[in-house]
N, C-alpha and C. Protein backbone atom coordinates (compact mmCIF):
# COMPACT_ATOMS: atom_id res chain seq x y z
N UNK A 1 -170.29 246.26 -50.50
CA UNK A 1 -170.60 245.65 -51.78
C UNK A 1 -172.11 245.52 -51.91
N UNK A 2 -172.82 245.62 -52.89
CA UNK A 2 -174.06 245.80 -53.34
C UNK A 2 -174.15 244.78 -54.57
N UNK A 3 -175.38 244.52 -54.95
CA UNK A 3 -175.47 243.30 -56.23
C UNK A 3 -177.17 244.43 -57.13
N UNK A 4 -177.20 244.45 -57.59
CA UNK A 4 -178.49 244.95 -58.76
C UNK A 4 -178.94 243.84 -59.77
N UNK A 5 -180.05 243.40 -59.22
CA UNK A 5 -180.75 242.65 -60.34
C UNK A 5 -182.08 242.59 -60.98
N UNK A 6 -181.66 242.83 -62.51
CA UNK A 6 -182.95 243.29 -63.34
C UNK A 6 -184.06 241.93 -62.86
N UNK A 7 -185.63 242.40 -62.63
CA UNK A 7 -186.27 241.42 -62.32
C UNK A 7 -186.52 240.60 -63.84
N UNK A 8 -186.20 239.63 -63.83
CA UNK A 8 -187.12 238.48 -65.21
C UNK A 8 -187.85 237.55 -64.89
N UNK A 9 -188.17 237.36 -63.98
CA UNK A 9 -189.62 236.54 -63.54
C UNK A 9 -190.94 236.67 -63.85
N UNK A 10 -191.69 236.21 -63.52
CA UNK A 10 -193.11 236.76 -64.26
C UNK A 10 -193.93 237.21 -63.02
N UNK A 11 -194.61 237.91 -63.44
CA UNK A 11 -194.87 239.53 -62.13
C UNK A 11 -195.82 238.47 -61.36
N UNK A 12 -196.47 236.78 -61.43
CA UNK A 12 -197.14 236.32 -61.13
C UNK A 12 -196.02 235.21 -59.98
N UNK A 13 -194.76 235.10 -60.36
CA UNK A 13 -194.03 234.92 -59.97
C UNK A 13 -193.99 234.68 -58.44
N UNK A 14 -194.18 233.48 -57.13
CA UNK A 14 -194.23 233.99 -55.50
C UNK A 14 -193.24 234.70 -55.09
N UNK A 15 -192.05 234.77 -55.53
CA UNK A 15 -190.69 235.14 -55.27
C UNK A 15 -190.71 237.26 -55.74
N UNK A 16 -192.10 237.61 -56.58
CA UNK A 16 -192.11 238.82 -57.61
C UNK A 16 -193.20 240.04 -56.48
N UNK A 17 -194.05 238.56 -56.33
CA UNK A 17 -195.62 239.07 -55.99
C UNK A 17 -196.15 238.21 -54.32
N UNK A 18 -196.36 239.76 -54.14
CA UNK A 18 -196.52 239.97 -52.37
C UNK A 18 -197.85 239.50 -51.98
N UNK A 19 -198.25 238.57 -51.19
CA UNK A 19 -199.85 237.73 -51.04
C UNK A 19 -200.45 238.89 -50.58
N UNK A 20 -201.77 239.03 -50.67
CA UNK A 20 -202.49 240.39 -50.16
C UNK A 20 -202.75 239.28 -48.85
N UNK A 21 -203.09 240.16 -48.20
CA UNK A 21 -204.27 239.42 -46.55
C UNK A 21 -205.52 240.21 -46.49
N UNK A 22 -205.93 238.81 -46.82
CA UNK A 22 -207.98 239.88 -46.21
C UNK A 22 -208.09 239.98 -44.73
N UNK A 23 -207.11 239.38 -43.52
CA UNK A 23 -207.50 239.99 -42.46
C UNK A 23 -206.71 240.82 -42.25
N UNK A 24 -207.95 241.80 -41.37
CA UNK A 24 -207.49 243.22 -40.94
C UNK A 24 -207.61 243.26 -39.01
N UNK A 25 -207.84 242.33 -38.74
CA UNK A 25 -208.33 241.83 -37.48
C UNK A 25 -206.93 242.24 -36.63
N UNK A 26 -205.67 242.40 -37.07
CA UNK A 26 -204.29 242.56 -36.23
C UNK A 26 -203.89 243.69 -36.30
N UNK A 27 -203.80 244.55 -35.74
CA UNK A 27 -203.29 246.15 -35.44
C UNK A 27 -202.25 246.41 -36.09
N UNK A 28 -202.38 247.49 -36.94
CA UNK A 28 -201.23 247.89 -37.89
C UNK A 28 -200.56 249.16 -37.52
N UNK A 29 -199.36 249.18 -37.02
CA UNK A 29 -198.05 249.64 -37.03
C UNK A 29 -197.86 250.61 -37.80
N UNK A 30 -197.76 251.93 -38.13
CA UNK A 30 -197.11 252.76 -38.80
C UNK A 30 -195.41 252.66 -38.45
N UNK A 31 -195.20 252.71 -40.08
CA UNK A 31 -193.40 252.28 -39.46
C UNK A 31 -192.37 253.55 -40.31
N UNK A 32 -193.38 253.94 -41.55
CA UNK A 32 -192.89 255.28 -42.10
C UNK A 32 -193.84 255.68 -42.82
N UNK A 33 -193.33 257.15 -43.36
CA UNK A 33 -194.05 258.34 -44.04
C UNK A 33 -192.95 258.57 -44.59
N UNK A 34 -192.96 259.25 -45.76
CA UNK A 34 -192.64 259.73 -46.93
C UNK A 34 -193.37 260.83 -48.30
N UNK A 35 -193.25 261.94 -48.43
CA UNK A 35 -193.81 262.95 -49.13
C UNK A 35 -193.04 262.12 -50.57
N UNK A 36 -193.78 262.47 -51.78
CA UNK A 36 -193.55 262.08 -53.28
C UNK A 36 -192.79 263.46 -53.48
N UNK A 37 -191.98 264.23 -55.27
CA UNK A 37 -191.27 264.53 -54.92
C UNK A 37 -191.99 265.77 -55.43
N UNK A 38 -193.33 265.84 -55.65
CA UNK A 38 -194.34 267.19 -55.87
C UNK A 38 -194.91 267.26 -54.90
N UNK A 39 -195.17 266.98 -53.39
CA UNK A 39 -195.74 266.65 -52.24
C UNK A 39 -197.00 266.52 -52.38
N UNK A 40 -197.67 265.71 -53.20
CA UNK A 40 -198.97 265.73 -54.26
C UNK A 40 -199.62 264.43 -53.38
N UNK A 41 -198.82 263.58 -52.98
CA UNK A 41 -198.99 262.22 -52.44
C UNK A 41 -197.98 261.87 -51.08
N UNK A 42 -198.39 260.47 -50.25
CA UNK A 42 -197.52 260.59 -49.41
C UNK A 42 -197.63 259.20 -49.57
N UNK A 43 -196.76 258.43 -49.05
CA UNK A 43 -196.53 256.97 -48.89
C UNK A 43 -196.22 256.83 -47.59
N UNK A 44 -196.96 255.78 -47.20
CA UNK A 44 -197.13 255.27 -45.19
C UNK A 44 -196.43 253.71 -45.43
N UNK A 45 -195.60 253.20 -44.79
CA UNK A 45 -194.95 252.50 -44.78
C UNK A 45 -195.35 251.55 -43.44
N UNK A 46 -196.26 250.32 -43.26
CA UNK A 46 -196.43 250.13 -42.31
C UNK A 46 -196.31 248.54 -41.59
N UNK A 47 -196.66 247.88 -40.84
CA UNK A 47 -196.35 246.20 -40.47
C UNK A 47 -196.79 245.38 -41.21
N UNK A 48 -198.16 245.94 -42.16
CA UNK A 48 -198.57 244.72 -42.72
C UNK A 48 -198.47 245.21 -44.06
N UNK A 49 -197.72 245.77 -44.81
CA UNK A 49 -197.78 246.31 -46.35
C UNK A 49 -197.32 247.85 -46.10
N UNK A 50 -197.99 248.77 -47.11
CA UNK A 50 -198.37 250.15 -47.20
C UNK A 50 -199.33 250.53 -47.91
N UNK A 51 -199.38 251.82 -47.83
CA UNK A 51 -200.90 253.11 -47.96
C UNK A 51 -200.32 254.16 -48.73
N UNK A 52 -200.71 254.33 -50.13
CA UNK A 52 -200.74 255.42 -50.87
C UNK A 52 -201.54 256.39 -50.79
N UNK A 53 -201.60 257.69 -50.29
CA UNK A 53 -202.51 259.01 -50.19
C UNK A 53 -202.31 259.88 -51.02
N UNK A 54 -203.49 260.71 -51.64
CA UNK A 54 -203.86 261.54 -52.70
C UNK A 54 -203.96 263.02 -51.35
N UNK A 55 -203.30 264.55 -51.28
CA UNK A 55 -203.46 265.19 -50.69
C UNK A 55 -204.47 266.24 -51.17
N UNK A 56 -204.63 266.40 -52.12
CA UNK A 56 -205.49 267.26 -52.43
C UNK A 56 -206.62 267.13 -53.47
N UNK A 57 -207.79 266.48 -53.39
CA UNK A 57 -208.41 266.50 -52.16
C UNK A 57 -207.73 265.16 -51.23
N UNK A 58 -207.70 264.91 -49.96
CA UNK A 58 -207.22 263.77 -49.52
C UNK A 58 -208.22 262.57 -49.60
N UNK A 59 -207.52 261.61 -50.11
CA UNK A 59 -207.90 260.43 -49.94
C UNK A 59 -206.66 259.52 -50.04
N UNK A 60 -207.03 257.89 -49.51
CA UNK A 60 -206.32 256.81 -49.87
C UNK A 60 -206.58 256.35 -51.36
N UNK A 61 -205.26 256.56 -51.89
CA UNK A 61 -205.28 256.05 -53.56
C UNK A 61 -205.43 254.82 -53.60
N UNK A 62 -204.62 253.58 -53.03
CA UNK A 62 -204.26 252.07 -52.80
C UNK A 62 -203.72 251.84 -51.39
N UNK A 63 -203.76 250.61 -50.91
CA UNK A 63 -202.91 249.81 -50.30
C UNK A 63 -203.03 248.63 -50.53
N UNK A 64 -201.61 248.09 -49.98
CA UNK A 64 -200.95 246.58 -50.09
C UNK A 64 -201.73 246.15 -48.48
N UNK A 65 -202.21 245.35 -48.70
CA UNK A 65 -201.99 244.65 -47.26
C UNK A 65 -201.33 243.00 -47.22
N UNK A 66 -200.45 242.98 -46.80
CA UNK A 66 -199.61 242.01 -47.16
C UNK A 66 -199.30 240.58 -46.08
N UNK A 67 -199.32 239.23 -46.45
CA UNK A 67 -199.27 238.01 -45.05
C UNK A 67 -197.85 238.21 -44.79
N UNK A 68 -196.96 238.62 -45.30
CA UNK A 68 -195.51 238.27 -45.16
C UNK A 68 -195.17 238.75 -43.93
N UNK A 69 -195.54 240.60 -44.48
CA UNK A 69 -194.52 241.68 -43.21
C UNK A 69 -194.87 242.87 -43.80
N UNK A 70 -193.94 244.00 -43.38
CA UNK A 70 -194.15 245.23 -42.90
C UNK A 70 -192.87 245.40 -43.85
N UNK A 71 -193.15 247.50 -44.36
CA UNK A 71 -191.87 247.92 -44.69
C UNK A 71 -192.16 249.67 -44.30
N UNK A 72 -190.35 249.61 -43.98
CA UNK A 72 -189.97 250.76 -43.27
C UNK A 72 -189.35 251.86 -44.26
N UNK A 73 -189.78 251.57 -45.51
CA UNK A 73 -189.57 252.46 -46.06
C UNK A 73 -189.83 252.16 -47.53
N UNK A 74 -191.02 253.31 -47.72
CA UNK A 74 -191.64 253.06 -49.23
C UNK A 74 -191.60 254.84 -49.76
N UNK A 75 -190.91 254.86 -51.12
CA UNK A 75 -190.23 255.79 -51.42
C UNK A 75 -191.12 255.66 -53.29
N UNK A 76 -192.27 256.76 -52.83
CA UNK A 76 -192.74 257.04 -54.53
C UNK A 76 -192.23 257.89 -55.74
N UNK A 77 -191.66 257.49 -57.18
CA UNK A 77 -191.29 258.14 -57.82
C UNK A 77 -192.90 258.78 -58.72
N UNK A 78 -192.43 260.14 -58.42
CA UNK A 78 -193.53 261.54 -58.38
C UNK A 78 -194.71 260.99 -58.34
N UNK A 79 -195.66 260.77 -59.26
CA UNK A 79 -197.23 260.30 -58.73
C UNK A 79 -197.33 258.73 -59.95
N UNK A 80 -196.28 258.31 -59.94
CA UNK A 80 -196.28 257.20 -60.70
C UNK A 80 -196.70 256.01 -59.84
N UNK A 81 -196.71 254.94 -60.59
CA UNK A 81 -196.86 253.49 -59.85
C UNK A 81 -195.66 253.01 -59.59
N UNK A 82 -194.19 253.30 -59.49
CA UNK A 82 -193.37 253.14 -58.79
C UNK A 82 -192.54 253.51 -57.99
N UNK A 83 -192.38 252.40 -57.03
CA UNK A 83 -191.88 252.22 -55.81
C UNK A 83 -191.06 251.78 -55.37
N UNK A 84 -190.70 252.68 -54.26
CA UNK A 84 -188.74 251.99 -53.69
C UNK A 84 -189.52 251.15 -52.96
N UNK A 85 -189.23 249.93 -52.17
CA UNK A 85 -189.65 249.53 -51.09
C UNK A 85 -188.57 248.83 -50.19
N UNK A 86 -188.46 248.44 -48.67
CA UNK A 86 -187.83 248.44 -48.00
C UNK A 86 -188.21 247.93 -46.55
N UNK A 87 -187.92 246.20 -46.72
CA UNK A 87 -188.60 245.48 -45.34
C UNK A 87 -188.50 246.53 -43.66
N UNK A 88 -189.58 246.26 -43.20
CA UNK A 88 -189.20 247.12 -41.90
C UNK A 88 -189.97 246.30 -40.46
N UNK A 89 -190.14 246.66 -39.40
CA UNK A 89 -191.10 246.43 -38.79
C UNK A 89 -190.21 245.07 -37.90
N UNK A 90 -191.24 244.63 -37.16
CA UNK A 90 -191.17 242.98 -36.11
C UNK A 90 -190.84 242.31 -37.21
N UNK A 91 -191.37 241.70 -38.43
CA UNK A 91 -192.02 240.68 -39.36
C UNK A 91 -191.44 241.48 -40.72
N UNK A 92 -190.52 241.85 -41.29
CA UNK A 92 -190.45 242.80 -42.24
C UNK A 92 -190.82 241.83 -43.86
N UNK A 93 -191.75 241.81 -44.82
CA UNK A 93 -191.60 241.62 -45.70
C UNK A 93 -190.50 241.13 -46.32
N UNK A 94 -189.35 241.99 -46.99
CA UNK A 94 -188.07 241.99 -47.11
C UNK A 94 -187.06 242.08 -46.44
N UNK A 95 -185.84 241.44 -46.83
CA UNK A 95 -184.84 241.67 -45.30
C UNK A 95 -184.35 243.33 -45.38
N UNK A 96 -183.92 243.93 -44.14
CA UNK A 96 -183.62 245.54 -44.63
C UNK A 96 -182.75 245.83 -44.88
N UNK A 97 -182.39 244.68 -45.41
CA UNK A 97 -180.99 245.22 -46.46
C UNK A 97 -181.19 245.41 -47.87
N UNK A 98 -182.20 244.78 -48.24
CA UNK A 98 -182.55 245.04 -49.57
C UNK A 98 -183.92 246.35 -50.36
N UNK A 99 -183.35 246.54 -51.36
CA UNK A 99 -184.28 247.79 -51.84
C UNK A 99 -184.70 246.93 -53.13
N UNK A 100 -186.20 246.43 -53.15
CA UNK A 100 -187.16 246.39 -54.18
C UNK A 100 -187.66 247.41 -54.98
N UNK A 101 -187.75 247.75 -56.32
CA UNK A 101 -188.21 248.47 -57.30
C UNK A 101 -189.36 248.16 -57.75
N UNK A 102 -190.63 248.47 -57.41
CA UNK A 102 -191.91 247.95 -58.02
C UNK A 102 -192.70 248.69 -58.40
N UNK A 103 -193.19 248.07 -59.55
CA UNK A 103 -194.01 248.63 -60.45
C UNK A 103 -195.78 248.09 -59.58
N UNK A 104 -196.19 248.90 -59.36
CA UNK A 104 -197.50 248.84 -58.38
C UNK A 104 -198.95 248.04 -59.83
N UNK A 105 -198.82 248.79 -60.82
CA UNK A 105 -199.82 248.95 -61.95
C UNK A 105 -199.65 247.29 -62.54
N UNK A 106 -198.52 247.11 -62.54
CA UNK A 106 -198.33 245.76 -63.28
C UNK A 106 -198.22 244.53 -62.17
N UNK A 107 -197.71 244.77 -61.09
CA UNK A 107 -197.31 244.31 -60.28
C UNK A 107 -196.23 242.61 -59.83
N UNK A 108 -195.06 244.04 -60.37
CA UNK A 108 -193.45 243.06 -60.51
C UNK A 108 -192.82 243.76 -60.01
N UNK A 109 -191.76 242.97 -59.73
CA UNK A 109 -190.39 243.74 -59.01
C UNK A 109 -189.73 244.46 -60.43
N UNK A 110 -189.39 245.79 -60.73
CA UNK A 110 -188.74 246.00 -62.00
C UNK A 110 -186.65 245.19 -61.92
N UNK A 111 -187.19 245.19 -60.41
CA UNK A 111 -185.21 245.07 -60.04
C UNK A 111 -185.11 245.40 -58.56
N UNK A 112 -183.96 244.63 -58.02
CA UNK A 112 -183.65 244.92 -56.51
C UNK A 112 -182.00 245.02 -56.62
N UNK A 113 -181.92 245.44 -55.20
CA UNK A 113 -180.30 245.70 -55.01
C UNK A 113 -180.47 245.32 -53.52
N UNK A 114 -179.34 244.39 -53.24
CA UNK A 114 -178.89 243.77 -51.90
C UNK A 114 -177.91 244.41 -51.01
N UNK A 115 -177.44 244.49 -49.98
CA UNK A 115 -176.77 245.10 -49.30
C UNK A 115 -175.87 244.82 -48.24
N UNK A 116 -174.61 244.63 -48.02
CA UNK A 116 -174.13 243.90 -46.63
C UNK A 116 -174.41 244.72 -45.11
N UNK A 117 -175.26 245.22 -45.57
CA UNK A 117 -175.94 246.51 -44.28
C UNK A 117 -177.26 247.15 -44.73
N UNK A 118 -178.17 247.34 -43.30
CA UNK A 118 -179.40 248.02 -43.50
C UNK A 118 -179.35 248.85 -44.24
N UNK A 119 -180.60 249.14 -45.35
CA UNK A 119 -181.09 250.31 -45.48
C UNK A 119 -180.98 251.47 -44.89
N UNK A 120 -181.13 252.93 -44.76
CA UNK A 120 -181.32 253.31 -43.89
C UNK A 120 -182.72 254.65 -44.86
N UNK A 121 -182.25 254.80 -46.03
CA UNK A 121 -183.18 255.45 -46.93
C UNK A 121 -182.97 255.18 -48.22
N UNK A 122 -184.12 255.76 -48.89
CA UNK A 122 -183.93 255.65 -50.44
C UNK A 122 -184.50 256.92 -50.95
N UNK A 123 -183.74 257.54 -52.21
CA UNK A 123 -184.32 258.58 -52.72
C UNK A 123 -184.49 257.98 -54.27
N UNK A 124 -185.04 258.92 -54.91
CA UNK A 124 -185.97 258.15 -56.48
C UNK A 124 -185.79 260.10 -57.21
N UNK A 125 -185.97 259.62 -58.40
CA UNK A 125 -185.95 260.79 -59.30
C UNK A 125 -185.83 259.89 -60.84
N UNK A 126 -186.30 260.29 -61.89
CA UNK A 126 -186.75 259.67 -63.08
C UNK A 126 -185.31 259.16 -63.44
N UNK A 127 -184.39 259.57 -63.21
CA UNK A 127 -182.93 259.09 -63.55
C UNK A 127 -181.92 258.17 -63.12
N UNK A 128 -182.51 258.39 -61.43
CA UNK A 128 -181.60 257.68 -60.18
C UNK A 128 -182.26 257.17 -59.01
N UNK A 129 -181.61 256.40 -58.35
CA UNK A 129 -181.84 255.88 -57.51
C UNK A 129 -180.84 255.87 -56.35
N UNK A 130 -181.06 256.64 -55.37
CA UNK A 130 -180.07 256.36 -54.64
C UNK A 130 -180.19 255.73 -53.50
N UNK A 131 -179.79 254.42 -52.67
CA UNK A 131 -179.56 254.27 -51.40
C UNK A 131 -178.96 254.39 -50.41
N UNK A 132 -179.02 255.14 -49.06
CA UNK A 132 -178.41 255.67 -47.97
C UNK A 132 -178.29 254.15 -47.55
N UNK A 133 -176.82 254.02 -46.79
CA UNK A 133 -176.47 252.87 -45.90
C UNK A 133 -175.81 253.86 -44.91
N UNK A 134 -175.64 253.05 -43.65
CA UNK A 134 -175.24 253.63 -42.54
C UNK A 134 -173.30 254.66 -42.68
N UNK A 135 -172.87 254.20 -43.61
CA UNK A 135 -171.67 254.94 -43.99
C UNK A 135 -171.60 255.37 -45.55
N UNK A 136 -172.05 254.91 -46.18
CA UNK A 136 -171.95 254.91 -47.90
C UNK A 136 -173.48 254.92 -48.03
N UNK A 137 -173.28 255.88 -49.38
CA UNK A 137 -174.61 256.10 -50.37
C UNK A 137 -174.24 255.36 -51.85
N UNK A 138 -175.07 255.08 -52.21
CA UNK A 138 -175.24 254.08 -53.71
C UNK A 138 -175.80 255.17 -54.68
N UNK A 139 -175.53 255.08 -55.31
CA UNK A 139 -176.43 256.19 -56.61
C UNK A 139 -175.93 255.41 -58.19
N UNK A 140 -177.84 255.09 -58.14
CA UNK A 140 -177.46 254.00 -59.99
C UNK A 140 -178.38 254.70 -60.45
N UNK A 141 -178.05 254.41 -62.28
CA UNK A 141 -178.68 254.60 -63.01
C UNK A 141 -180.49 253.63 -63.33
N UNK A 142 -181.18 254.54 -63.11
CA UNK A 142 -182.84 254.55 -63.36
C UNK A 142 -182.96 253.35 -64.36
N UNK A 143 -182.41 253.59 -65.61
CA UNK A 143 -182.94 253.16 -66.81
C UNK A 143 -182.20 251.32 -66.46
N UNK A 144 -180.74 251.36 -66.22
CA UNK A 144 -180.15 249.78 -66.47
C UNK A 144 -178.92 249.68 -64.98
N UNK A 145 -180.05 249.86 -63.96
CA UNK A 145 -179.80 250.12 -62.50
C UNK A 145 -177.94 249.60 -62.38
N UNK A 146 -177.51 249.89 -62.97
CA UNK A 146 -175.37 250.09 -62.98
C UNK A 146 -175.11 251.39 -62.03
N UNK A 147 -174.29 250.96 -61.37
CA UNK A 147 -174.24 251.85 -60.27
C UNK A 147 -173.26 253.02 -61.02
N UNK A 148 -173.25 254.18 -60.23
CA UNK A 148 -172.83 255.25 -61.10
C UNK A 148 -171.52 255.79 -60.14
N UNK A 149 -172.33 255.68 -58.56
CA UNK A 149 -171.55 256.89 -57.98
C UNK A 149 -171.54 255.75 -56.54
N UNK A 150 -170.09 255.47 -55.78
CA UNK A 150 -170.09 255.10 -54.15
C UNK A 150 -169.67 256.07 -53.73
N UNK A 151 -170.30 256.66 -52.94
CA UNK A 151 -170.10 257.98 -51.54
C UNK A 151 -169.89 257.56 -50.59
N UNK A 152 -168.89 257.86 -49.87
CA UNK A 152 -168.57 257.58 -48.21
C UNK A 152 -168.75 259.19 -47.76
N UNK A 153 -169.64 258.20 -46.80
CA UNK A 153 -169.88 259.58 -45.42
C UNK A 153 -169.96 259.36 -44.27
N UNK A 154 -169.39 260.41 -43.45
CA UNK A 154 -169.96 259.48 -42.04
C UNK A 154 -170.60 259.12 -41.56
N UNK A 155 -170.82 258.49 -40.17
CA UNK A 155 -171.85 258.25 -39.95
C UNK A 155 -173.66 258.33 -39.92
N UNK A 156 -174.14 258.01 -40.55
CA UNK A 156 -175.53 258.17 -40.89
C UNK A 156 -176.97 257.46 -40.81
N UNK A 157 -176.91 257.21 -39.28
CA UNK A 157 -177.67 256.17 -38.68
C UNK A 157 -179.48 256.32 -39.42
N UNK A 158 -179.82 257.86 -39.06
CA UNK A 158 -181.20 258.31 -39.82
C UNK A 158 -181.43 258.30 -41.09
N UNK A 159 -179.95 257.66 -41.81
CA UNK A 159 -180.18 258.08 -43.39
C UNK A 159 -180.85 259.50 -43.54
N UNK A 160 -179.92 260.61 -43.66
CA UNK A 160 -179.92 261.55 -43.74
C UNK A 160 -179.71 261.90 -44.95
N UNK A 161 -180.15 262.51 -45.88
CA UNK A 161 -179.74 262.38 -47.39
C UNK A 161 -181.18 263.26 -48.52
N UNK A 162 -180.86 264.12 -49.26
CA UNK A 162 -182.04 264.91 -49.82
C UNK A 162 -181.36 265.19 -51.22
N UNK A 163 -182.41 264.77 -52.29
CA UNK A 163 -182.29 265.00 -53.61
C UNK A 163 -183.04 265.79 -54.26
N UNK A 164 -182.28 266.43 -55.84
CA UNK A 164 -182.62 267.17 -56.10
C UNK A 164 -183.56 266.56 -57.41
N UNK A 165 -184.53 267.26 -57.76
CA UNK A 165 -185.19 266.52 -59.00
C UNK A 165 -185.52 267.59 -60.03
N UNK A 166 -184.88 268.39 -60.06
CA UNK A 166 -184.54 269.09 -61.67
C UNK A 166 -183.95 267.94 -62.37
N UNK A 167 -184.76 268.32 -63.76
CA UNK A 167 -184.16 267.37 -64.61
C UNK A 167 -183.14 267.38 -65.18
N UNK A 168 -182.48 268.96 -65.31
CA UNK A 168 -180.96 269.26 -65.32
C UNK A 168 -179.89 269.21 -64.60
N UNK A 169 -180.13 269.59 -63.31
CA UNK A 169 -179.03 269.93 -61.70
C UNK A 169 -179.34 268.43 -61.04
N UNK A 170 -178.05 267.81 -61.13
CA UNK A 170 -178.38 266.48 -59.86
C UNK A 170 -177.55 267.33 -58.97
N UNK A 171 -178.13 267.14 -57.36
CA UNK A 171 -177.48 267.86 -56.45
C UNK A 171 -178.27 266.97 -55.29
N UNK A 172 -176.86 266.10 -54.56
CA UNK A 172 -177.20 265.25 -53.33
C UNK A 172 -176.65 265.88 -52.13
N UNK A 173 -176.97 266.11 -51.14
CA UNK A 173 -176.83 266.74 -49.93
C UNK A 173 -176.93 265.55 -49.06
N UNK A 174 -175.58 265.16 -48.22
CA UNK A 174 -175.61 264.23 -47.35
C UNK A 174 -174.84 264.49 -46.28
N UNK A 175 -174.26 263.87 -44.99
CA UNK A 175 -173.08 264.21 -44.41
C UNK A 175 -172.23 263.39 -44.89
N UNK A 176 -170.62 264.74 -45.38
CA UNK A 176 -169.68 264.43 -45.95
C UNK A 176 -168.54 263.74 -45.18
N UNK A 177 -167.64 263.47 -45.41
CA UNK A 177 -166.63 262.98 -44.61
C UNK A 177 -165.55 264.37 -43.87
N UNK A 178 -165.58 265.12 -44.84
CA UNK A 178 -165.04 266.47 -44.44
C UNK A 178 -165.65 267.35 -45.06
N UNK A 179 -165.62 268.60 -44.14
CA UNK A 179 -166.65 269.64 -44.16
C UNK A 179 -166.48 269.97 -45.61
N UNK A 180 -167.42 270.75 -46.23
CA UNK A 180 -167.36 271.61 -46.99
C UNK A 180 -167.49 270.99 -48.34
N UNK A 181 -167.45 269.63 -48.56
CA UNK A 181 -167.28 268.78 -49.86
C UNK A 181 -169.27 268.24 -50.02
């Protein structure tokens, strides 16, 4: 079972908006990487926040540096300001069961979805959202996050899972329960 809730708080909100930390004095953890879905950018997922990178030419676009915690998985839709995000680490920000939707530019949660089990990935595309859990995938609608599609698969500890982002062909590739489906 899963819950989706549109954020209505105000993006100033403590419960919305993540404290930055000006110290840098404590060794930071890489906890993930993630390519955007033009491989234009990459998102670093790490103990104390994350790191947005520009690849060509390379540079760091932004980072969060955050007092809370760390996340293990930050998932950019194409070169926009939003973001899957996903507590990770010793200290995780969020618990990792939950997937935050944030808008980076404004800086609010657009909406989260809870989980009776870890994360294990998230994929993004202008339409959908899908989350990998260790047996079942979630797939909701973008615009009024209502879930669309529950997938059972087997086991899927790595969150194994790859989407397609034509704006015509949705096509999810996961492990099925039986071959060939």
């Amino acid at each position: 079972m899963s819950s989706a809730v549109p954020a209505s708080e105000s993006p100033n909100s403590p419960s919305n908006r993540p404290e930055a930390d000006q110290n840098d004095d404590q060794e930071t953890e890489l906890l993930s990487v993630s390519w955007n879905q033009d491989y234009g950018c990459f998102a670093a997922g790490t103990s104390s926040g994350f790191r947005i990178y520009n690849c060509e030419p390379f540079k760091e676009m932004f980072r969060r540096e955050l007092k809370g915690g760390g996340f293990g998985i930050v998932e950019m839709l194409f070169r926009s300001n939003i973001l899957a995000l996903v507590g990770g680490g010793a200290n995780p920000e969020y618990p990792p069961n939950k997937v935050i939707i944030w808008n980076d530019h404004q800086c609010h949660c657009i909406g989260e979805f809870t989980f009776r089990s870890d994360v294990r990935a998230v994929k993004l595309r202008t339409d959908r959202i899908v989350v990998v859990l260790d047996r079942k995938i979630h797939v909701y609608d973008f615009n009024d996050l209502k879930q669309l599609h529950l997938i059972e698969t087997l086991a899927n500890p790595r969150g194994l899972c790859c989407l397609s982002h034509h704006p015509v062909n949705l096509v999810l590739a996961c492990p099925a329960t039986h071959r060939g489906r």
